[in-house]
PDB file of N, CA and C in Angstrom:
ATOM      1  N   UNK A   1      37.245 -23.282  -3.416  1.00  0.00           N
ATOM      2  CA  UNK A   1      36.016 -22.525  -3.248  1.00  0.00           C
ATOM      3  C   UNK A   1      34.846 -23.385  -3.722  1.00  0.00           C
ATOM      4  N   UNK A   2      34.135 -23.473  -2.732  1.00  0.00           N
ATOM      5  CA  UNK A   2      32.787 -24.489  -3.168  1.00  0.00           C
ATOM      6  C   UNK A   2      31.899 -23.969  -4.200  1.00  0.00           C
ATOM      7  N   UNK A   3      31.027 -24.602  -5.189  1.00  0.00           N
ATOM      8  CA  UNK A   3      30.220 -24.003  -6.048  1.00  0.00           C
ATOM      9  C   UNK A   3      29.011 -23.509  -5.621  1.00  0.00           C
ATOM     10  N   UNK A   4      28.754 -23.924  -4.352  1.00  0.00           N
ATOM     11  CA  UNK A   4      27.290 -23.325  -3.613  1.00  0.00           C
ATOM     12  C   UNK A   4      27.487 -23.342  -2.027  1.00  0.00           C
ATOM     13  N   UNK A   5      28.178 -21.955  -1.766  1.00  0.00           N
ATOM     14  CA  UNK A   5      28.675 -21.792  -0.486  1.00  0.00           C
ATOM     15  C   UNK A   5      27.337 -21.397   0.158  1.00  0.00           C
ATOM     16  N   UNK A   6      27.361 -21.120   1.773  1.00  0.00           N
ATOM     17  CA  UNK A   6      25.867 -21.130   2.467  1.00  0.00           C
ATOM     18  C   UNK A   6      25.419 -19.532   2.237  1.00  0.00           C
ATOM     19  N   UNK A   7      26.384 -18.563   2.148  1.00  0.00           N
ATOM     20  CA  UNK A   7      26.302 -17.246   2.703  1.00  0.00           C
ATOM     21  C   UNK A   7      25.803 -16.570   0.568  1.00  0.00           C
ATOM     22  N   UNK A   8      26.256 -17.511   0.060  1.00  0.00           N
ATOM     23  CA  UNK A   8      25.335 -16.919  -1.581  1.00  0.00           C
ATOM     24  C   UNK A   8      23.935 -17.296  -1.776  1.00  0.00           C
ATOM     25  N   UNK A   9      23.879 -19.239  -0.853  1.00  0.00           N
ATOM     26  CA  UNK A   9      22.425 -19.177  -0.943  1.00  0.00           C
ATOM     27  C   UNK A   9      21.503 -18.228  -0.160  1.00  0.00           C
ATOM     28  N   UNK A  10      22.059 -17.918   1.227  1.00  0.00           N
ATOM     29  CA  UNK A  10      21.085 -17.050   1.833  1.00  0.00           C
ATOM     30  C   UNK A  10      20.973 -15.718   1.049  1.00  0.00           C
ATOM     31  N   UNK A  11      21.848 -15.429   0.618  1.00  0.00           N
ATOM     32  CA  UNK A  11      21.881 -13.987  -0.059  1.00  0.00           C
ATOM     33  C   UNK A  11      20.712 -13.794  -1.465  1.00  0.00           C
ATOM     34  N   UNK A  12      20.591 -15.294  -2.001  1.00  0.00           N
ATOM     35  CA  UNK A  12      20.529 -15.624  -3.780  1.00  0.00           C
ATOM     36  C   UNK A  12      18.709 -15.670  -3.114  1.00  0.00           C
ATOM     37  N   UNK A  13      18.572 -15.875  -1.827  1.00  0.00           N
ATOM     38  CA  UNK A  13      17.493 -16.466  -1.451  1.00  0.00           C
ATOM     39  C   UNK A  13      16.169 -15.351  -0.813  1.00  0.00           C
ATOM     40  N   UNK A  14      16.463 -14.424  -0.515  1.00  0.00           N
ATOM     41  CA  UNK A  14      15.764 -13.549  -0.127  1.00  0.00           C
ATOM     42  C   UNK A  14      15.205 -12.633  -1.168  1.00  0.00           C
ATOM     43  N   UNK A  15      13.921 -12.724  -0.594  1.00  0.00           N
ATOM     44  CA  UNK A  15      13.253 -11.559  -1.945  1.00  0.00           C
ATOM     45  C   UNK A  15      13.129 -10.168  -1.624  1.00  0.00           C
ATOM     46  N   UNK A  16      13.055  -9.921  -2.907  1.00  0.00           N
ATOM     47  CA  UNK A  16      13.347  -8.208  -2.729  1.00  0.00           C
ATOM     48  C   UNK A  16      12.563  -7.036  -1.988  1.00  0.00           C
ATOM     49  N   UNK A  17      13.162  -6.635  -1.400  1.00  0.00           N
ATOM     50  CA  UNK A  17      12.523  -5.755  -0.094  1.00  0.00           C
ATOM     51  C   UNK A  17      11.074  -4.924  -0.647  1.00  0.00           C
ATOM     52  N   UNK A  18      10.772  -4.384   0.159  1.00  0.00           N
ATOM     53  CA  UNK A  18       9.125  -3.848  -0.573  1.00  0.00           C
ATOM     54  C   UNK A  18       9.540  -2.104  -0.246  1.00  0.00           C
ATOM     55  N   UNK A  19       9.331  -1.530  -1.065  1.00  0.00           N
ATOM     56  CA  UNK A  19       9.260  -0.422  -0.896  1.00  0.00           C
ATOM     57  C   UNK A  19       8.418   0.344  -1.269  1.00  0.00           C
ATOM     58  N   UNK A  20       8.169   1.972  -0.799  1.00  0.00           N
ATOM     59  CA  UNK A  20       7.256   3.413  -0.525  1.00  0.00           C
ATOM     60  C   UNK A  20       5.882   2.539  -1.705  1.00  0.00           C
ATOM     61  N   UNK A  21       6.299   2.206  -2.949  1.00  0.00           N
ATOM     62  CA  UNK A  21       5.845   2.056  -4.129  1.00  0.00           C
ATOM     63  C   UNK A  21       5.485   0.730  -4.602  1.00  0.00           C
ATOM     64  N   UNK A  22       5.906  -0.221  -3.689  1.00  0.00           N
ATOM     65  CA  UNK A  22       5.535  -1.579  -4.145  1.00  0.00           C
ATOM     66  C   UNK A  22       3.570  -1.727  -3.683  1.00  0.00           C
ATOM     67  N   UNK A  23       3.150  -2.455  -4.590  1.00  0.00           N
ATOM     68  CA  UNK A  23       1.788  -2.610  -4.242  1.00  0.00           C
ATOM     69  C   UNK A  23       1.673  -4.165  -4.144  1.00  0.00           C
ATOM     70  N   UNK A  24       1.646  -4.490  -2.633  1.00  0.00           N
ATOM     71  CA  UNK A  24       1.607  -5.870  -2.342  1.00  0.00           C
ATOM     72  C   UNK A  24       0.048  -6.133  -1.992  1.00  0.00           C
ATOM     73  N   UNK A  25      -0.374  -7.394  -1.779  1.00  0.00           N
ATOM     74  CA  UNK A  25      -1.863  -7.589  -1.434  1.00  0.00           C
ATOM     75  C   UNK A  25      -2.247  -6.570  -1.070  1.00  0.00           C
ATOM     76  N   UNK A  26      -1.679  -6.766   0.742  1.00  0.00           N
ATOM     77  CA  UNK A  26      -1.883  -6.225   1.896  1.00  0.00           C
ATOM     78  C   UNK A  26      -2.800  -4.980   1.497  1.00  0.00           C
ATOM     79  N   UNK A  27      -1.701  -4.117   0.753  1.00  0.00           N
ATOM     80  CA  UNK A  27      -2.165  -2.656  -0.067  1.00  0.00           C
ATOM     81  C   UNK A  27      -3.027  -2.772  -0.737  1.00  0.00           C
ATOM     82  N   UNK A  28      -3.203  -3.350  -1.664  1.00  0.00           N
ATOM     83  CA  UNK A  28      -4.252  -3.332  -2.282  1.00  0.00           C
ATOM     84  C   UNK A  28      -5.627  -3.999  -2.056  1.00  0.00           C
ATOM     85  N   UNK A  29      -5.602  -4.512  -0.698  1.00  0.00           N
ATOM     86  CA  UNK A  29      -6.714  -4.804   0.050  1.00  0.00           C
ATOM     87  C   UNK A  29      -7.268  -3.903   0.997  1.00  0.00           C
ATOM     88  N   UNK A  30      -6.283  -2.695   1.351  1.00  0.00           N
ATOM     89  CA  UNK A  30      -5.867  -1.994   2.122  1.00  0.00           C
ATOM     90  C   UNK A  30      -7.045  -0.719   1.068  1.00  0.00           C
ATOM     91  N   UNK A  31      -6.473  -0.519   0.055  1.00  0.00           N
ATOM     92  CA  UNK A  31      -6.882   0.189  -0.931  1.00  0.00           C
ATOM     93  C   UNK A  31      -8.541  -0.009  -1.203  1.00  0.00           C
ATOM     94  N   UNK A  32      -8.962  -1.254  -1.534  1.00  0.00           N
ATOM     95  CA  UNK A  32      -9.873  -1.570  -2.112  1.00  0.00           C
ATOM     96  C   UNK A  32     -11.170  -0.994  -0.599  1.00  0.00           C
ATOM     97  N   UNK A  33     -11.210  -1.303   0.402  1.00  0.00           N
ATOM     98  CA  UNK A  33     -11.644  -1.109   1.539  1.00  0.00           C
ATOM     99  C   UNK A  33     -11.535  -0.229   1.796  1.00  0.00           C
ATOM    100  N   UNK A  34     -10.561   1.048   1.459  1.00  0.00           N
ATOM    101  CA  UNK A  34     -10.982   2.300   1.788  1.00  0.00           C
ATOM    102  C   UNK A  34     -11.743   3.525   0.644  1.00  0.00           C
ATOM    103  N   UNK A  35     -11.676   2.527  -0.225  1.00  0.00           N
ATOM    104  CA  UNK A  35     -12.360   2.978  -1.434  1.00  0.00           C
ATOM    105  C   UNK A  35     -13.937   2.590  -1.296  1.00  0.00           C
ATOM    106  N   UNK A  36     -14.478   1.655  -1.477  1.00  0.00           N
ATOM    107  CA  UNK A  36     -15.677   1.015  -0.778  1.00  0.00           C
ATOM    108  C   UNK A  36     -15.957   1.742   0.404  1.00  0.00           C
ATOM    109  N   UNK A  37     -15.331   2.036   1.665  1.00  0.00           N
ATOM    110  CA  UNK A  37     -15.636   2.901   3.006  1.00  0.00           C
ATOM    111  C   UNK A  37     -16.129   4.505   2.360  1.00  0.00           C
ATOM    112  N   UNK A  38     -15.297   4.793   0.813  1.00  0.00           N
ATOM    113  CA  UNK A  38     -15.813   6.122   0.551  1.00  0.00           C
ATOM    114  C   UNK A  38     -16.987   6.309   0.051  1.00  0.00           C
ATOM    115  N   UNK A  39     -16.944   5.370  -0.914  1.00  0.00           N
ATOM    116  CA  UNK A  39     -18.261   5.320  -1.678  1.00  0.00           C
ATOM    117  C   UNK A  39     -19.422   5.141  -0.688  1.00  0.00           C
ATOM    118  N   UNK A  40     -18.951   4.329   0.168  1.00  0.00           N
ATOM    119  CA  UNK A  40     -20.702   4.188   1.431  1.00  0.00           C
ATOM    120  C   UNK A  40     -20.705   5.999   2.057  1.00  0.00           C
ATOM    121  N   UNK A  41     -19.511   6.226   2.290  1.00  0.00           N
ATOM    122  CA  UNK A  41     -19.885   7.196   3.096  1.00  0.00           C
ATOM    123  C   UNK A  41     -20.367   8.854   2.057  1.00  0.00           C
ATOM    124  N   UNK A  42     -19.928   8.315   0.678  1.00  0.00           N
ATOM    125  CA  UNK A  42     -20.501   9.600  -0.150  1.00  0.00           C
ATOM    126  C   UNK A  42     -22.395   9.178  -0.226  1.00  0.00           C
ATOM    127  N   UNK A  43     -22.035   7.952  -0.436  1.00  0.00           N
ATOM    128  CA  UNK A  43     -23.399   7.580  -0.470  1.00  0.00           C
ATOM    129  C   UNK A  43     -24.560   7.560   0.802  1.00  0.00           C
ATOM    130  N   UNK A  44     -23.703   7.725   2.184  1.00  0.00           N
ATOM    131  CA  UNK A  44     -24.835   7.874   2.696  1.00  0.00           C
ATOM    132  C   UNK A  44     -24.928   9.508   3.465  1.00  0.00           C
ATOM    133  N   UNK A  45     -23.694  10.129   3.431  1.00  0.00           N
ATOM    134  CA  UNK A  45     -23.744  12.014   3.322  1.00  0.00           C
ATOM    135  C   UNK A  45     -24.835  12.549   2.391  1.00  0.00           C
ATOM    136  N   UNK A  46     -24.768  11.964   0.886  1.00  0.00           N
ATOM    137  CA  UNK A  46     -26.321  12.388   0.465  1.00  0.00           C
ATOM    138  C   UNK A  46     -27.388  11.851   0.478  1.00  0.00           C
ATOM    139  N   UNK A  47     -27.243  10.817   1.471  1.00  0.00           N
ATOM    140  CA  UNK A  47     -28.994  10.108   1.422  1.00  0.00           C
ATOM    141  C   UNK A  47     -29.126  11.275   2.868  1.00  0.00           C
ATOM    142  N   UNK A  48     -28.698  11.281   3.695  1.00  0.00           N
ATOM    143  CA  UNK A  48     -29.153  12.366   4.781  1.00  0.00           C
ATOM    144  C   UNK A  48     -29.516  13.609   4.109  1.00  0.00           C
ATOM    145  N   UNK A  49     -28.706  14.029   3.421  1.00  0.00           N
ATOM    146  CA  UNK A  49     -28.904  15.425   2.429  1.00  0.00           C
ATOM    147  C   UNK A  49     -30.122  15.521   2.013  1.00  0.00           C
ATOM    148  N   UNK A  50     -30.882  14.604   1.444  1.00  0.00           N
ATOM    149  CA  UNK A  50     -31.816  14.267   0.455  1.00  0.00           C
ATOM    150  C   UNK A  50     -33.055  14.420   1.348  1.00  0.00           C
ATOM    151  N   UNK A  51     -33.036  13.489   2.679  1.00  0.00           N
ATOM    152  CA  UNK A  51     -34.278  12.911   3.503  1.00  0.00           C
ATOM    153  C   UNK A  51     -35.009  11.759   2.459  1.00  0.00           C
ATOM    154  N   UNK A  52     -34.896  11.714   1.449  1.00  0.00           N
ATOM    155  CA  UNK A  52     -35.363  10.900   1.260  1.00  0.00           C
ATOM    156  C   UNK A  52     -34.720   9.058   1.529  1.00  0.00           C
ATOM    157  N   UNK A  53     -33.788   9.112   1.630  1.00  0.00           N
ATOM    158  CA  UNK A  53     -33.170   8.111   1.985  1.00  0.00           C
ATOM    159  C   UNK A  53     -32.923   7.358   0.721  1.00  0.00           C
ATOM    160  N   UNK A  54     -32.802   7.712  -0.309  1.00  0.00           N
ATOM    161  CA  UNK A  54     -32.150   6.918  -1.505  1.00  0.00           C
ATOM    162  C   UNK A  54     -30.444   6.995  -1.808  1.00  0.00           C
ATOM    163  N   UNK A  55     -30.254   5.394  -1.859  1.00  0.00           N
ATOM    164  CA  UNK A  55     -28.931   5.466  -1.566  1.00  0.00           C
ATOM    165  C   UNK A  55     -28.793   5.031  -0.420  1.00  0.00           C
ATOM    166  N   UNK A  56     -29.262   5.008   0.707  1.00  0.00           N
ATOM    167  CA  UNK A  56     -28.704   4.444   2.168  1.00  0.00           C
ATOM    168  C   UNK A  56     -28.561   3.107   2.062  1.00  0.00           C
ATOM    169  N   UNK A  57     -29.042   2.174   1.368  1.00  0.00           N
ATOM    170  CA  UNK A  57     -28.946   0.988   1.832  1.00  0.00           C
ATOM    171  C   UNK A  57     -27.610   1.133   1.104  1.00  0.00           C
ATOM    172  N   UNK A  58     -27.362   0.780  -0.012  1.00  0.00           N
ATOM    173  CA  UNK A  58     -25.912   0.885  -0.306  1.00  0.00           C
ATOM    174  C   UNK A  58     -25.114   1.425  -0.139  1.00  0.00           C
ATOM    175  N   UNK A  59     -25.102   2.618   0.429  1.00  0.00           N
ATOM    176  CA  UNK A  59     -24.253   3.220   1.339  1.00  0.00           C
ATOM    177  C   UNK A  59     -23.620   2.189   2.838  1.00  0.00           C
ATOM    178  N   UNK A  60     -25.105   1.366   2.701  1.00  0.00           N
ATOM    179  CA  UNK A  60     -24.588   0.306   4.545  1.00  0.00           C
ATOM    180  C   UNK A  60     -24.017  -0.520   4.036  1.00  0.00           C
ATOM    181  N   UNK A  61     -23.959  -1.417   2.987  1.00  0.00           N
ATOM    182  CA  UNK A  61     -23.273  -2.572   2.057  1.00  0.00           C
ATOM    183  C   UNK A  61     -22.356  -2.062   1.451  1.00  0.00           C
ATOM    184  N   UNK A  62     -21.699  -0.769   1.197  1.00  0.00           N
ATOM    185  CA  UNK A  62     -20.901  -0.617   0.854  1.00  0.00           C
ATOM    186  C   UNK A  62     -20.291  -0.419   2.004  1.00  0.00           C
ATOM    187  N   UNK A  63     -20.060   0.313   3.543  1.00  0.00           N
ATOM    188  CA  UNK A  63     -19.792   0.613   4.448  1.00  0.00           C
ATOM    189  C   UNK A  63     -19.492  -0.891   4.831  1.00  0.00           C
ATOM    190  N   UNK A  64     -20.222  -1.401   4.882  1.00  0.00           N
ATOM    191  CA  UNK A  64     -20.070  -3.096   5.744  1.00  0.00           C
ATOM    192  C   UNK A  64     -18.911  -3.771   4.524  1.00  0.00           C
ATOM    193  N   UNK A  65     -18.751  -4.051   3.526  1.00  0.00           N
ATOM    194  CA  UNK A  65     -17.924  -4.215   2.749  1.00  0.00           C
ATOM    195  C   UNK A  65     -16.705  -3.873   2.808  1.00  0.00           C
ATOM    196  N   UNK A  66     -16.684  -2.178   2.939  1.00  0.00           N
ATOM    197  CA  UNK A  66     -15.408  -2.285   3.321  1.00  0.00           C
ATOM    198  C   UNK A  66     -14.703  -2.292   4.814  1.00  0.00           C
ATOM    199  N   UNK A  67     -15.482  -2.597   5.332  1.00  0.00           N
ATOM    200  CA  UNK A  67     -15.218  -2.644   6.957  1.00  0.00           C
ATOM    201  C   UNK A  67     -14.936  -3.965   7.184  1.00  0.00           C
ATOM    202  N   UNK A  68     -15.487  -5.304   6.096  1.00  0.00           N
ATOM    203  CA  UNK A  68     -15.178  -6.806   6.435  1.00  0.00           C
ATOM    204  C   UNK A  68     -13.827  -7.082   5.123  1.00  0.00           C
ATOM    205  N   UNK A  69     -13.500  -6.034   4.558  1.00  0.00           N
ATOM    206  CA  UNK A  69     -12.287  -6.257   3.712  1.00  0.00           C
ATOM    207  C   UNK A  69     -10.512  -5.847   4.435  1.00  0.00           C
ATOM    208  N   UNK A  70     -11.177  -4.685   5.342  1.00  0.00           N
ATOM    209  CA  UNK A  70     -10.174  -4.269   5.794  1.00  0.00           C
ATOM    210  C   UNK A  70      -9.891  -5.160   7.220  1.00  0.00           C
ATOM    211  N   UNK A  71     -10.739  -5.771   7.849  1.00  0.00           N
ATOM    212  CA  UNK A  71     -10.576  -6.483   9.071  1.00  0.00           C
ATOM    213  C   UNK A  71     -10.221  -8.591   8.040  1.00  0.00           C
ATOM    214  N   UNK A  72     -10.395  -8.823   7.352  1.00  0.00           N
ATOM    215  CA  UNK A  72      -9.702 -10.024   6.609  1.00  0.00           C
ATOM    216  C   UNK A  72      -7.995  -9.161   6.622  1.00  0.00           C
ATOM    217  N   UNK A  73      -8.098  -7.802   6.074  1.00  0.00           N
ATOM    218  CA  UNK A  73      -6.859  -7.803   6.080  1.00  0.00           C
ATOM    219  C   UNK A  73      -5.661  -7.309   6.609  1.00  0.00           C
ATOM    220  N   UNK A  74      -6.299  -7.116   8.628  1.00  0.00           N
ATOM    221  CA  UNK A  74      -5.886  -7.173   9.704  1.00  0.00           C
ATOM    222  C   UNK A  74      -5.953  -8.138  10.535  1.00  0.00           C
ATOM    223  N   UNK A  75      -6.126  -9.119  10.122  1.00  0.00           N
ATOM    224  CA  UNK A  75      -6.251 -10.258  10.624  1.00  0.00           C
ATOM    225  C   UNK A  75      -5.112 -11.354  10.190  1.00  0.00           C
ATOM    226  N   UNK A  76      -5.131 -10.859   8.453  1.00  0.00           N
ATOM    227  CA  UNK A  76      -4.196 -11.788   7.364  1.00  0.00           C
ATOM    228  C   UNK A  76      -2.251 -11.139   7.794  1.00  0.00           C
ATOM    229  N   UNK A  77      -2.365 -10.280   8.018  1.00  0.00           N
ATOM    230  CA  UNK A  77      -1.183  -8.847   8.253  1.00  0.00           C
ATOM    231  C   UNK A  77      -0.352  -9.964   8.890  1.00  0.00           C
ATOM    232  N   UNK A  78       1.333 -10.237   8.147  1.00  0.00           N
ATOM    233  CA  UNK A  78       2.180 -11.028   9.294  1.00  0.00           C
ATOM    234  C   UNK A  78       3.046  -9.875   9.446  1.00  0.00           C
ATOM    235  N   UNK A  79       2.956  -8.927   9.335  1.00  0.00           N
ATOM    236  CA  UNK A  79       4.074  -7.964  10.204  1.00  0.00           C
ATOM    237  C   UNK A  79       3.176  -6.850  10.867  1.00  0.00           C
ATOM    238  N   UNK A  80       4.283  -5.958  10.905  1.00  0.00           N
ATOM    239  CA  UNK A  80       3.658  -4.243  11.843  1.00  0.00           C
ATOM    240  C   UNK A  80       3.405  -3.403  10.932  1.00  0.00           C
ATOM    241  N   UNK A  81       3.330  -2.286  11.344  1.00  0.00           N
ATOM    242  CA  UNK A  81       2.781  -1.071  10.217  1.00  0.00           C
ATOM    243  C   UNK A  81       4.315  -0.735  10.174  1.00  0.00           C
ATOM    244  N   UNK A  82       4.146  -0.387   8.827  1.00  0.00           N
ATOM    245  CA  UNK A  82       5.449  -0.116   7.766  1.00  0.00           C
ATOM    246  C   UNK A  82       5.995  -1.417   7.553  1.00  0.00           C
ATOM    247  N   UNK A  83       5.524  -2.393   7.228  1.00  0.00           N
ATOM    248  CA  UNK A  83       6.420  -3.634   6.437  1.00  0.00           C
ATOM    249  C   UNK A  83       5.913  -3.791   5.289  1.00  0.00           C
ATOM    250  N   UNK A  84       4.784  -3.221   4.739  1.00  0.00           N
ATOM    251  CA  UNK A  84       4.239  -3.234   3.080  1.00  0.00           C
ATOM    252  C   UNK A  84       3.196  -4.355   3.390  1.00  0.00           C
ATOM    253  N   UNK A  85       2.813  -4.611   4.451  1.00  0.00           N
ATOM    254  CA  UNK A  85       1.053  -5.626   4.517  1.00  0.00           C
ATOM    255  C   UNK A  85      -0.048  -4.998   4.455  1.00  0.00           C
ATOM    256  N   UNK A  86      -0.046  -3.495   4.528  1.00  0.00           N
ATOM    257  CA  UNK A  86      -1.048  -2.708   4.552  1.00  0.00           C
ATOM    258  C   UNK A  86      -1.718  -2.993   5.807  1.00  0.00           C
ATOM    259  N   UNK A  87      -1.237  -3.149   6.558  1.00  0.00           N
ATOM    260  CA  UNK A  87      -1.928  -2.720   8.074  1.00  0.00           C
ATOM    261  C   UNK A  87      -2.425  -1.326   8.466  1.00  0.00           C
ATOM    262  N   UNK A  88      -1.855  -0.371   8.170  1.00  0.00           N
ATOM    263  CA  UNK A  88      -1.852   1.068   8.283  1.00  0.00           C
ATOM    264  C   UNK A  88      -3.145   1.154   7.852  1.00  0.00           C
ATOM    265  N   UNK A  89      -2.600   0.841   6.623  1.00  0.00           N
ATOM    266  CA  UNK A  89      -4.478   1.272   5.666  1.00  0.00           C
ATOM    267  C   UNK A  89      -5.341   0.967   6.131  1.00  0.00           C
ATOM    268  N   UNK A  90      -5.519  -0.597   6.673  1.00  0.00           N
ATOM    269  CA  UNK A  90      -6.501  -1.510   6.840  1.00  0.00           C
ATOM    270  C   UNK A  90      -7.075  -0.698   8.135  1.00  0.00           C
ATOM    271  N   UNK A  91      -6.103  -0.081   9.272  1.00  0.00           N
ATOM    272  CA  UNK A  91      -6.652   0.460  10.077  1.00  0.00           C
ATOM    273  C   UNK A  91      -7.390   1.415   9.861  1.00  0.00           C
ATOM    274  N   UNK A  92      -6.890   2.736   8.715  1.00  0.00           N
ATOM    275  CA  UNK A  92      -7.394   3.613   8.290  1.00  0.00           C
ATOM    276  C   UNK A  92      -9.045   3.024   7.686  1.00  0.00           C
ATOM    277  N   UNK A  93      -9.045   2.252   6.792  1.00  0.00           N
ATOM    278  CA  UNK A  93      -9.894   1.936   5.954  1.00  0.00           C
ATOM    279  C   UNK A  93     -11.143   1.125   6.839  1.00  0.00           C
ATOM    280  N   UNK A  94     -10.598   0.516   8.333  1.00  0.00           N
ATOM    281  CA  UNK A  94     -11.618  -0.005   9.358  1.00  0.00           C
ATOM    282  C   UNK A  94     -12.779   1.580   9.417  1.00  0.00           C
ATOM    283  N   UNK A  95     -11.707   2.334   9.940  1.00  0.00           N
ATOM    284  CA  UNK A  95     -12.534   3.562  10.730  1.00  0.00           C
ATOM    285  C   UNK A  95     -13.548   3.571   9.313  1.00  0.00           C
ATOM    286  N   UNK A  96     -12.746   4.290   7.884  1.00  0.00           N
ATOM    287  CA  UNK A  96     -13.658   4.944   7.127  1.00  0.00           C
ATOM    288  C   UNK A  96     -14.629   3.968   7.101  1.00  0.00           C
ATOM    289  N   UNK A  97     -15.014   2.417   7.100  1.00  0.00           N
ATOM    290  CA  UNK A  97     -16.157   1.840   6.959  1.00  0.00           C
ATOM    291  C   UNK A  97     -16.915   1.617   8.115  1.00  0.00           C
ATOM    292  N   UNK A  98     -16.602   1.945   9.406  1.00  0.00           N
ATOM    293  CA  UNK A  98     -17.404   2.113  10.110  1.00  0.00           C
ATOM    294  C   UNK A  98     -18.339   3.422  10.201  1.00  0.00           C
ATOM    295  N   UNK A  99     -17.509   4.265   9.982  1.00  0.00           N
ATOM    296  CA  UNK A  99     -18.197   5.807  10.117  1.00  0.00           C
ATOM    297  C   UNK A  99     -19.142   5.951   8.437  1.00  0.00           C
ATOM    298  N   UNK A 100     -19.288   5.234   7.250  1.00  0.00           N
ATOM    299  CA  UNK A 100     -20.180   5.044   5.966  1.00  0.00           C
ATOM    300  C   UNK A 100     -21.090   4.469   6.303  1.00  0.00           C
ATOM    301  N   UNK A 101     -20.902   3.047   7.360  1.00  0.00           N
ATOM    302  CA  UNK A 101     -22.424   2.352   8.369  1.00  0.00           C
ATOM    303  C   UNK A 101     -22.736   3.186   8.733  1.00  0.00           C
ATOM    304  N   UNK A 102     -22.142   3.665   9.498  1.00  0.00           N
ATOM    305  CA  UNK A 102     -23.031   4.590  10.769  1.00  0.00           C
ATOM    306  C   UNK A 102     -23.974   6.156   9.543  1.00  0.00           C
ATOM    307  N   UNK A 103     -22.927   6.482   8.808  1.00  0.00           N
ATOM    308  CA  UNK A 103     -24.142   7.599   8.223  1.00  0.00           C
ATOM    309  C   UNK A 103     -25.074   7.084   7.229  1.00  0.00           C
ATOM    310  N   UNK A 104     -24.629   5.553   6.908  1.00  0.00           N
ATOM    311  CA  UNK A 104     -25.689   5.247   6.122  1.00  0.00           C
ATOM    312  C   UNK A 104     -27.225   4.700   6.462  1.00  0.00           C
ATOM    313  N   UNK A 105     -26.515   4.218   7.999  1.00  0.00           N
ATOM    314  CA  UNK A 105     -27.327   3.315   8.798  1.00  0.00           C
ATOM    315  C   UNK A 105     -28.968   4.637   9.265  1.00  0.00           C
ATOM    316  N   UNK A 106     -27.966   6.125   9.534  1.00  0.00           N
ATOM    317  CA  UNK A 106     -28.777   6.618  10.250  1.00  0.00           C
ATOM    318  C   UNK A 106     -29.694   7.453   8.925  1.00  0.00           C
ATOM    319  N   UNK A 107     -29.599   7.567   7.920  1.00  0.00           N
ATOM    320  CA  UNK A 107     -30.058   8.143   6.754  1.00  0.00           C
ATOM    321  C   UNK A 107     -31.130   7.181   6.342  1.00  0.00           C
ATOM    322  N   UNK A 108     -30.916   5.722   6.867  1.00  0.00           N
ATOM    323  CA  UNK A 108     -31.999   4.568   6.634  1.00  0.00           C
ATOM    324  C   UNK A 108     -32.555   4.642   7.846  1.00  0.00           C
ATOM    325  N   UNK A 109     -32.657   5.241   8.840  1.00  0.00           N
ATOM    326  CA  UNK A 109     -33.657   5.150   9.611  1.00  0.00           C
ATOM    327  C   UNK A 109     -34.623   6.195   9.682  1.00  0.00           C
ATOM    328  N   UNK A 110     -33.677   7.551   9.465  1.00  0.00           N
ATOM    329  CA  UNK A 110     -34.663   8.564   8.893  1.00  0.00           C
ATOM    330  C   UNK A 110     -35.589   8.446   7.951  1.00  0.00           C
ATOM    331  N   UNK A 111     -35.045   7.791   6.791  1.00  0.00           N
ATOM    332  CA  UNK A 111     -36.008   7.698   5.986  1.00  0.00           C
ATOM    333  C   UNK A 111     -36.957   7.050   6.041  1.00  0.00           C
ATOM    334  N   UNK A 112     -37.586   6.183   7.496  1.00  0.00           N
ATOM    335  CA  UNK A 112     -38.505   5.324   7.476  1.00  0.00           C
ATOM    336  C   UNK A 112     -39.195   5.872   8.561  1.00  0.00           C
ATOM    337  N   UNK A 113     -38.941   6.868   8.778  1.00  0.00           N
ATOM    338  CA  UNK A 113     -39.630   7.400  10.056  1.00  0.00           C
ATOM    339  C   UNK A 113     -40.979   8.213   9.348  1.00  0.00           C
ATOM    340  N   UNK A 114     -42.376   7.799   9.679  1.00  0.00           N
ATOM    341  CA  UNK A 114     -43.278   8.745   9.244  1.00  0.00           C
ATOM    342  C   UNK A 114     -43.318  10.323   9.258  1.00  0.00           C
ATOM    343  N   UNK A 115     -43.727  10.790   8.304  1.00  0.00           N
ATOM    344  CA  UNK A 115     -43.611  12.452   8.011  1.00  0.00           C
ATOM    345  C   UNK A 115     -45.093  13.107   8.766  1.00  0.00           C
TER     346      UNK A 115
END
């Protein structure tokens, strides 16, 4: 019996599967971008609220933030949704930062419109 047969290195050699609970990049890039997509979009739900428009711009930099975090990390993704790259999210977390632009975007235009 050899001391380093082929079928222990492949076995000795693979890393450990990712599971429901593992937090790999992917996820937590996944995470970070849909967190940022919320904050723009709380932030720009009450700049419309307001009329005054305070808060919209960072509501759009936060919106654009997480909309260029989650597309780095659909771009970076080497598998499909459900392999633990956070693709899922990243998709999820695209939409929420597009739709935090868009209400932040339009809360900054209101607010510059003469009264």
């Amino acid at each position: 019996m050899p001391l380093l047969d082929a079928a222990h290195l492949v076995a000795t050699a693979q890393p450990d599967p990712v599971t429901a609970y593992t937090l790999s990049a992917g996820r937590i890039g996944s995470l970070v971008a849909a967190l940022a997509g919320l904050a723009g979009a709380a932030l720009g739900g009450r700049a419309l609220a307001r009329r005054t428009g305070r808060g919209a711009r960072a509501g759009v930099v936060l919106g654009l933030a997480g909309t260029a975090v989650a597309v780095v990390v659909v771009v970076t993704s080497d598998g499909g949704i459900g392999t633990g790259n956070g693709l899922g999210g990243a998709f999820v977390a695209l939409l929420i930062g597009l739709a935090a632009t868009g209400l932040a975007g339009l809360a900054t235009a209101r607010s510059r419109r003469p009264s």
